[in-house]
Protein backbone atom coordinates (compact mmCIF):
# COMPACT_ATOMS: atom_id res chain seq x y z
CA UNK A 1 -20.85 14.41 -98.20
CA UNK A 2 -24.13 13.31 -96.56
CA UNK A 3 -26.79 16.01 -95.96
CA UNK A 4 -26.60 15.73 -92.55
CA UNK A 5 -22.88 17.02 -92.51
CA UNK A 6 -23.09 21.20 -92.15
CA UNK A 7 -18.85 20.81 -92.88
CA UNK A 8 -17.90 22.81 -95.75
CA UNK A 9 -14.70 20.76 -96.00
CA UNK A 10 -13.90 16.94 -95.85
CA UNK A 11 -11.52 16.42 -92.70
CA UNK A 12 -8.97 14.12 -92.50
CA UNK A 13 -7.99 12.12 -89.38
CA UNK A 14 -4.79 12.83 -87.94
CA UNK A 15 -2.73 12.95 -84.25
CA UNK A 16 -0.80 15.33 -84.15
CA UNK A 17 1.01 17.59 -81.43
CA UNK A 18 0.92 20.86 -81.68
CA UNK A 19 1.19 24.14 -79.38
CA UNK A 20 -1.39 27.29 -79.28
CA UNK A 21 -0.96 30.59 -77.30
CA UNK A 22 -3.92 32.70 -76.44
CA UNK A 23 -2.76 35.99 -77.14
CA UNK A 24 -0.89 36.56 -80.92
CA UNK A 25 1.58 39.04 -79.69
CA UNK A 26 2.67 36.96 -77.07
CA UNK A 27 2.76 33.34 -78.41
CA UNK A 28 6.13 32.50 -76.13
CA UNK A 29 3.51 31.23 -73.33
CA UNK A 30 2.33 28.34 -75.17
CA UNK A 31 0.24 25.42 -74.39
CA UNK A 32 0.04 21.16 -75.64
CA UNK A 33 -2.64 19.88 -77.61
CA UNK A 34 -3.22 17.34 -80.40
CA UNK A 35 -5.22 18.14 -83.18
CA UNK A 36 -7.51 15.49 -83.47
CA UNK A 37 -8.67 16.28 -87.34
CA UNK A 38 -8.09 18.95 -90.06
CA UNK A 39 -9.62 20.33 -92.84
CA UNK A 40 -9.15 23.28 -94.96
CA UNK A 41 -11.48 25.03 -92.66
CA UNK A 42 -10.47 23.93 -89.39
CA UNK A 43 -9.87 21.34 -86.92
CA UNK A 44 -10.37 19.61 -83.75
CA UNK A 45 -8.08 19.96 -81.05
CA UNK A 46 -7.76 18.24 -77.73
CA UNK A 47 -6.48 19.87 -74.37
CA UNK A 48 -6.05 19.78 -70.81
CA UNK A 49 -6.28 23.69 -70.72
CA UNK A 50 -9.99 24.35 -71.06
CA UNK A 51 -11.16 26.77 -74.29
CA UNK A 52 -14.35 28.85 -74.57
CA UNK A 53 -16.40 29.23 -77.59
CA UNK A 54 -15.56 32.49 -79.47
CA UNK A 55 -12.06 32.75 -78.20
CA UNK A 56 -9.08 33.20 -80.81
CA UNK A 57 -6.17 31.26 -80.53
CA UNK A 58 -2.86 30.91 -82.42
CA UNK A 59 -1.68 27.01 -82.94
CA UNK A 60 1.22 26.67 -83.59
CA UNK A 61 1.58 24.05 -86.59
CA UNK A 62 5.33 23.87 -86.40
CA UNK A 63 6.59 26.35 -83.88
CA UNK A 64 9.92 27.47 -86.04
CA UNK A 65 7.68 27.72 -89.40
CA UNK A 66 4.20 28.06 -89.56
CA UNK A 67 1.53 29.93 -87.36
CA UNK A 68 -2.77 29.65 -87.76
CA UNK A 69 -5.08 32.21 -85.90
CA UNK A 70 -8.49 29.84 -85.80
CA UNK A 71 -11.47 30.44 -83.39
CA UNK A 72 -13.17 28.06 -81.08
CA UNK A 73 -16.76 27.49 -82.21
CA UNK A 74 -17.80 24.88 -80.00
CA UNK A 75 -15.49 23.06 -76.85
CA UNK A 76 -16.89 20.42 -74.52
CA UNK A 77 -14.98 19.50 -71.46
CA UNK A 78 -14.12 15.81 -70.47
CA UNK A 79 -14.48 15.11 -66.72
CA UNK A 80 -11.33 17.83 -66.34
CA UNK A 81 -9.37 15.51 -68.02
CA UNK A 82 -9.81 16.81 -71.28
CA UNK A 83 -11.22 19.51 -73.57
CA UNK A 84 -12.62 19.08 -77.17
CA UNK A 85 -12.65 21.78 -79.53
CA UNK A 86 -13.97 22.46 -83.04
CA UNK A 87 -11.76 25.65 -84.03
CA UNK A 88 -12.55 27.15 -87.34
CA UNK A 89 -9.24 28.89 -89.54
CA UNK A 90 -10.01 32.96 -89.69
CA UNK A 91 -6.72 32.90 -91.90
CA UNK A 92 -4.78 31.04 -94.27
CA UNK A 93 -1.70 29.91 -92.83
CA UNK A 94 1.49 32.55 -92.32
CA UNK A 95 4.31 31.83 -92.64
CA UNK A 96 6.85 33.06 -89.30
């Protein structure tokens, strides 16, 4: 990893879809987003729905299976086309 590179983890490209709710006891009002790239750590996600830094979210990795609370440490918005998030993991992934 070059020096420059304050990741902890290597992250691997990817495009995938995936749904996130806002609030964990409620994650039946879900919203779209591709995850842009993963790591152990985290990932990036892309939205229309716009995301604030420090805000929890749940994403929903496969919505019958699997569930991952992360937190949004930086999101920059696109011309409200788009948002870009880096979301860090504050679990490891649960099983539903």
């Amino acid at each position: 990893m070059a020096t420059f590179d304050k990741r902890r983890h290597r992250r691997s490209n990817i495009a995938t879809a995936v749904e996130y709710a806002f609030d964990p006891l409620h994650t039946d009002e879900t919203f779209d987003g591709v995850i842009a790239d993963i790591s152990e750590s985290g990932l990036c996600l892309l939205t229309t729905t716009p995301l604030n830094k420090g805000q929890e979210i749940v994403i929903k990795i496969n919505p019958s299976a699997f569930s991952q609370t992360a937190t949004v440490r930086w999101s920059r918005q696109y011309e409200d086309l788009y948002c870009k998030a880096g979301l860090e993991f504050i679990e490891r992934m649960n099983n539903k």
